[in-house]
N, C-alpha and C. Protein backbone atom coordinates (compact mmCIF):
# COMPACT_ATOMS: atom_id res chain seq x y z
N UNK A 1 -20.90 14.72 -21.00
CA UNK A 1 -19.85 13.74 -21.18
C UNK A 1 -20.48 12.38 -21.44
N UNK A 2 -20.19 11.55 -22.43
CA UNK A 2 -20.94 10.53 -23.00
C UNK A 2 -20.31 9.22 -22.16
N UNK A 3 -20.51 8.22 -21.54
CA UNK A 3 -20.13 6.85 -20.95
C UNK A 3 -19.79 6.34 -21.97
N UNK A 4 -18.35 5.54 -21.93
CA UNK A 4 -17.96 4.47 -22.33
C UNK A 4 -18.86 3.18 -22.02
N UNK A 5 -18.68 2.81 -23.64
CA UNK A 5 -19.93 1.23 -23.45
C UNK A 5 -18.63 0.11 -23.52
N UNK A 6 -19.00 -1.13 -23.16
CA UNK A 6 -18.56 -2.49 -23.49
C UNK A 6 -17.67 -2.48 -24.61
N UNK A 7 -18.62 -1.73 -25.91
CA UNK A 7 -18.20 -1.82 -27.39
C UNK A 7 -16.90 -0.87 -27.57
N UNK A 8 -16.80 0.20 -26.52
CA UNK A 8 -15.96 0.77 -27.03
C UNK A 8 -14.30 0.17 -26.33
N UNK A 9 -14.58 -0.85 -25.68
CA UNK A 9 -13.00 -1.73 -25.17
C UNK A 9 -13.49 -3.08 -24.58
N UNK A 10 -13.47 -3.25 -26.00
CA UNK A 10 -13.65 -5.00 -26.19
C UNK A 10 -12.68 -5.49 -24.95
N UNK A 11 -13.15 -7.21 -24.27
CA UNK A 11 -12.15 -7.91 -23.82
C UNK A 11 -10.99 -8.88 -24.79
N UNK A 12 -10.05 -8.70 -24.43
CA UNK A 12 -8.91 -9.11 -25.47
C UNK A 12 -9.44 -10.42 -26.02
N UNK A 13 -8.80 -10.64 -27.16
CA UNK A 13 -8.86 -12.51 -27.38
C UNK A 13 -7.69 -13.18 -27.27
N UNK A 14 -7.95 -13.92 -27.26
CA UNK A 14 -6.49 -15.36 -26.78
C UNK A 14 -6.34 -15.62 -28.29
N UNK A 15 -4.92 -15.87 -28.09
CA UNK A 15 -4.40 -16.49 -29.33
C UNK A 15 -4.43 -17.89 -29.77
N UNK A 16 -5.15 -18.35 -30.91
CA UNK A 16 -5.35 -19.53 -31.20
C UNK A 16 -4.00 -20.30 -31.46
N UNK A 17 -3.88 -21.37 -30.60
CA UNK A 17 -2.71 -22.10 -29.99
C UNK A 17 -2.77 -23.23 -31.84
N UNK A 18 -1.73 -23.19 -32.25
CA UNK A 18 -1.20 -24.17 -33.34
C UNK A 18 -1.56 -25.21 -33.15
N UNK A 19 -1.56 -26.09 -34.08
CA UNK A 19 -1.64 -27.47 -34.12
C UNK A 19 -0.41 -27.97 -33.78
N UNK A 20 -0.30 -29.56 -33.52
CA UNK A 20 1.05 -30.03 -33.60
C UNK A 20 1.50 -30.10 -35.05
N UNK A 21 0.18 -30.27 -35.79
CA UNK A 21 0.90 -30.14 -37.36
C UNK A 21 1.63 -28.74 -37.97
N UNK A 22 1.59 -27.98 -37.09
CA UNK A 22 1.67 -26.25 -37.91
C UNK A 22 3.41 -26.38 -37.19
N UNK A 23 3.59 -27.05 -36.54
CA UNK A 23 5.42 -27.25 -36.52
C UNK A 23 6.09 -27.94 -37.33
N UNK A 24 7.09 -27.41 -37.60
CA UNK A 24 7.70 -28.47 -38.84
C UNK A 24 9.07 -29.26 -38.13
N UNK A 25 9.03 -28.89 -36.94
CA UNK A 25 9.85 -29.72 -36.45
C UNK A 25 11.53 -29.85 -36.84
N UNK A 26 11.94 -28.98 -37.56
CA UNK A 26 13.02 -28.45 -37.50
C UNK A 26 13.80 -27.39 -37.19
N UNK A 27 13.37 -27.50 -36.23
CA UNK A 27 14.77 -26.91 -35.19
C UNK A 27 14.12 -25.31 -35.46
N UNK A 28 12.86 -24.47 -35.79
CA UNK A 28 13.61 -23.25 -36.49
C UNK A 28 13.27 -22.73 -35.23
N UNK A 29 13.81 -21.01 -34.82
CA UNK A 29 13.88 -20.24 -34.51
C UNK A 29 13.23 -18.66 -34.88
N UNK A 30 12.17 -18.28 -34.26
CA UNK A 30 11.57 -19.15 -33.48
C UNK A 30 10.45 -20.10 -34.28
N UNK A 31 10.09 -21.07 -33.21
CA UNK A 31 9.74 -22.04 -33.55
C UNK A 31 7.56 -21.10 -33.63
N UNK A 32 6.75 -22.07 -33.94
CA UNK A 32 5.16 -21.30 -33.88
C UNK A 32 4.78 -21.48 -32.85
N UNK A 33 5.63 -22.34 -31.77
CA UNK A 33 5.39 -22.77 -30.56
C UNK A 33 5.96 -21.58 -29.71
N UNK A 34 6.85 -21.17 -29.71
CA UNK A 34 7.85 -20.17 -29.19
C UNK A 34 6.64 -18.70 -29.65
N UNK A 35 6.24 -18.39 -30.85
CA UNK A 35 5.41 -17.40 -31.00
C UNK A 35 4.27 -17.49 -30.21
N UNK A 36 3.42 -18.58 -30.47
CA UNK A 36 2.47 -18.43 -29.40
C UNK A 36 2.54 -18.57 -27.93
N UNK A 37 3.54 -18.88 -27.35
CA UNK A 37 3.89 -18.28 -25.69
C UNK A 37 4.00 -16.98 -25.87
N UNK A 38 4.97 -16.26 -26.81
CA UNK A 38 5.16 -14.96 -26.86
C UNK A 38 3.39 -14.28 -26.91
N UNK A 39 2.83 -14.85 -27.76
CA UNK A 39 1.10 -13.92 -27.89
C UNK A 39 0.48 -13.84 -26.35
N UNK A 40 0.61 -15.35 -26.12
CA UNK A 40 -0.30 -15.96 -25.18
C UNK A 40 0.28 -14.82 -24.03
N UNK A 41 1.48 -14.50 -23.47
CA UNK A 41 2.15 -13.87 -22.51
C UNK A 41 1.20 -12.00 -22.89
N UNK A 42 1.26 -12.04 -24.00
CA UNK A 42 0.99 -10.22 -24.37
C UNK A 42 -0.67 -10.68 -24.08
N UNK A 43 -1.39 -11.22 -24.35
CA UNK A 43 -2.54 -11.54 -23.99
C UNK A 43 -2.58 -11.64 -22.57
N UNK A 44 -2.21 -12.60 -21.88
CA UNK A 44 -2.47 -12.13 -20.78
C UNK A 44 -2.16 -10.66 -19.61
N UNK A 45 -1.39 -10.29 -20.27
CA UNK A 45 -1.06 -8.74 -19.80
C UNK A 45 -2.17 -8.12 -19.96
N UNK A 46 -2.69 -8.12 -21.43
CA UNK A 46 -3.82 -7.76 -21.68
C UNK A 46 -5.13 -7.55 -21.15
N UNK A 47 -5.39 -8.89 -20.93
CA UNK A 47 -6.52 -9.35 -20.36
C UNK A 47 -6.37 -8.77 -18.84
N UNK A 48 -5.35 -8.51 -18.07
CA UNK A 48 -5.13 -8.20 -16.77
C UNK A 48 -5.45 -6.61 -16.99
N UNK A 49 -4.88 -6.32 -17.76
CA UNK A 49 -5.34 -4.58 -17.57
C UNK A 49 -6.58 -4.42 -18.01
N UNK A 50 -7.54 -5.17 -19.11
CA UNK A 50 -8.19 -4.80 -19.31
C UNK A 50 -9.72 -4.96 -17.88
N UNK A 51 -8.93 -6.39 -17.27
CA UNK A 51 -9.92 -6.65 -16.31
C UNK A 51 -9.94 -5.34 -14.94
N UNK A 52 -8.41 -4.84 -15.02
CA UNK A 52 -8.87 -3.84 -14.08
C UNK A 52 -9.32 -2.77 -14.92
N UNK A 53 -9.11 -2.09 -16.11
CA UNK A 53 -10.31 -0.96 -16.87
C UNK A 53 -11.52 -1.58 -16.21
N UNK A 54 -12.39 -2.55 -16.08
CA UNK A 54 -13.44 -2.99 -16.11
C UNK A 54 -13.73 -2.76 -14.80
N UNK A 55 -12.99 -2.97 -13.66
CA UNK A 55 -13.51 -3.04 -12.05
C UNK A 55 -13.50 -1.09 -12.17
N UNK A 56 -12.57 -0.61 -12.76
CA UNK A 56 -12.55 1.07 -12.62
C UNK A 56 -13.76 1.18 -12.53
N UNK A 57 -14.47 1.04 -14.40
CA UNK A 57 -15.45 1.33 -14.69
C UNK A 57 -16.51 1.28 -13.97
N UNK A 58 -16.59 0.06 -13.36
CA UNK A 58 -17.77 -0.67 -12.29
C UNK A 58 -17.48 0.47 -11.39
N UNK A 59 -16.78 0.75 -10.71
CA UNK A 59 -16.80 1.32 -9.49
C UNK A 59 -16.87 3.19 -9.67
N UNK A 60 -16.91 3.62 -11.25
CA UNK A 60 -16.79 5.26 -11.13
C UNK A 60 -18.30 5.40 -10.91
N UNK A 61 -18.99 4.88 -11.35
CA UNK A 61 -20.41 5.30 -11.14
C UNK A 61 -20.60 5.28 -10.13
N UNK A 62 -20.62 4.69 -8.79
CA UNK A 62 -20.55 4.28 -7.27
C UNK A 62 -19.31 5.39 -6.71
N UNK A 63 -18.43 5.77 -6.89
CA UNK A 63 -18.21 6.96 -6.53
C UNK A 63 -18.85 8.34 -6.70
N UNK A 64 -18.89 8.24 -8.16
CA UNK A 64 -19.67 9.75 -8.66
C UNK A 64 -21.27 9.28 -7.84
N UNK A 65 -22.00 8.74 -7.68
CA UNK A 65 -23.13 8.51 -7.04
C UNK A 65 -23.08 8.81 -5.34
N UNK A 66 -21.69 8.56 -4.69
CA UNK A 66 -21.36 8.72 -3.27
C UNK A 66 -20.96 10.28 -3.42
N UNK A 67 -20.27 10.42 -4.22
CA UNK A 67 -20.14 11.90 -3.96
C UNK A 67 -21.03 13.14 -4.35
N UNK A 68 -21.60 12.46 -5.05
CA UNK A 68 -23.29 13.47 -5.34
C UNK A 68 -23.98 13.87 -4.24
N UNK A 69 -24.39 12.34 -4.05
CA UNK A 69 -25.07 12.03 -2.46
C UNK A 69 -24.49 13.01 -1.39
N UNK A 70 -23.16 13.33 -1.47
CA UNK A 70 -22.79 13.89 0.50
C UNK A 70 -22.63 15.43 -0.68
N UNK A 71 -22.48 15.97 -1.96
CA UNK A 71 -22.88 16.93 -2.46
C UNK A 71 -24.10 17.48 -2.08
N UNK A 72 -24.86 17.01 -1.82
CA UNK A 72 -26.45 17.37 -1.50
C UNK A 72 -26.68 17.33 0.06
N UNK A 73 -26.11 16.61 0.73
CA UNK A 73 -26.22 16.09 1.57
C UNK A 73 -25.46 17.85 2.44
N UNK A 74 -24.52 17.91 2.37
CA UNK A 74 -23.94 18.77 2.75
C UNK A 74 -24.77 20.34 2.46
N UNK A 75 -25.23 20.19 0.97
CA UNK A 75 -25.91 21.66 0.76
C UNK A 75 -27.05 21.56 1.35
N UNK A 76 -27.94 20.73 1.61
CA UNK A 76 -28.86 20.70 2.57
C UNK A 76 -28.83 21.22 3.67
N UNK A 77 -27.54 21.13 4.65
CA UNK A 77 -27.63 21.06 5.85
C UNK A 77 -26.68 22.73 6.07
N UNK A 78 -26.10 23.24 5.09
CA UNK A 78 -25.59 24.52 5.47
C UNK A 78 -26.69 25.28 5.33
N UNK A 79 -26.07 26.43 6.24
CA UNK A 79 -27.14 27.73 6.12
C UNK A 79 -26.60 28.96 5.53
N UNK A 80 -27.57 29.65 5.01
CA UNK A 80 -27.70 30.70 3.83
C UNK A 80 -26.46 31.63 4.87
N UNK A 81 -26.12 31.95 4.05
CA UNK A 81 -25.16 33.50 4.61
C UNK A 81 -26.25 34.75 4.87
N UNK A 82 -26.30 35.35 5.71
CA UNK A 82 -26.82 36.75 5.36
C UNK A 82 -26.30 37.45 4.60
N UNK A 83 -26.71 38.58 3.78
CA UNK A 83 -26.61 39.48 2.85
C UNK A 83 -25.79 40.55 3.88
N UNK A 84 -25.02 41.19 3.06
CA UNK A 84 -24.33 42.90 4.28
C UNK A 84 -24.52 43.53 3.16
C-alpha cells in the first residue's frame, strides 16, 4: 500500500480578495464583494478539513507503529501450543 505524500492533497488557497476598484459600485447583486465572502467562507471550510486530513495523517503512522509494537509484543510473550 503506497503513502499519501503532501503532493497528493495540496493545502487549499485563499481567494484573492478584489480591489476596491474591481466594484463598480452599483448596487449589483451579487456584488464581487458578496462573492468573495462566499469563496473566502468555502475556503475556510476547506482549510479546516483539510487541517484535520493532516493531524489524521500525522497520527496513522503513530498508531500503526503502537500497534505493531504490542503485535510483537504480545507474540513474544505467548507460548507455543503443543501439537496432539
Amino acid at each position: 500500500m503506497s503513502r499519501a505524500t503532501p503532493e497528493d492533497d495540496p493545502q487549499p488557497a485563499p481567494p484573492v480578495q478584489p480591489d476596491l476598484d474591481d466594484c463598480c459600485h452599483s448596487g449589483c447583486n451579487p456584488c464581487v464583494f458578496d462573492r468573495y465572502d462566499e469563496a473566502l467562507e468555502r475556503y475556510r471550510v476547506a482549510l479546516a478539513a483539510w487541517q484535520v486530513r493532516q493531524q489524521v495523517r500525522q497520527q496513522a503512522p503513530q498508531v500503526h507503529e503502537a500497534h505493531e509494537a504490542q503485535h510483537v509484543t504480545a507474540a513474544q510473550h505467548s507460548k507455543p501450543r503443543p501439537r496432539r
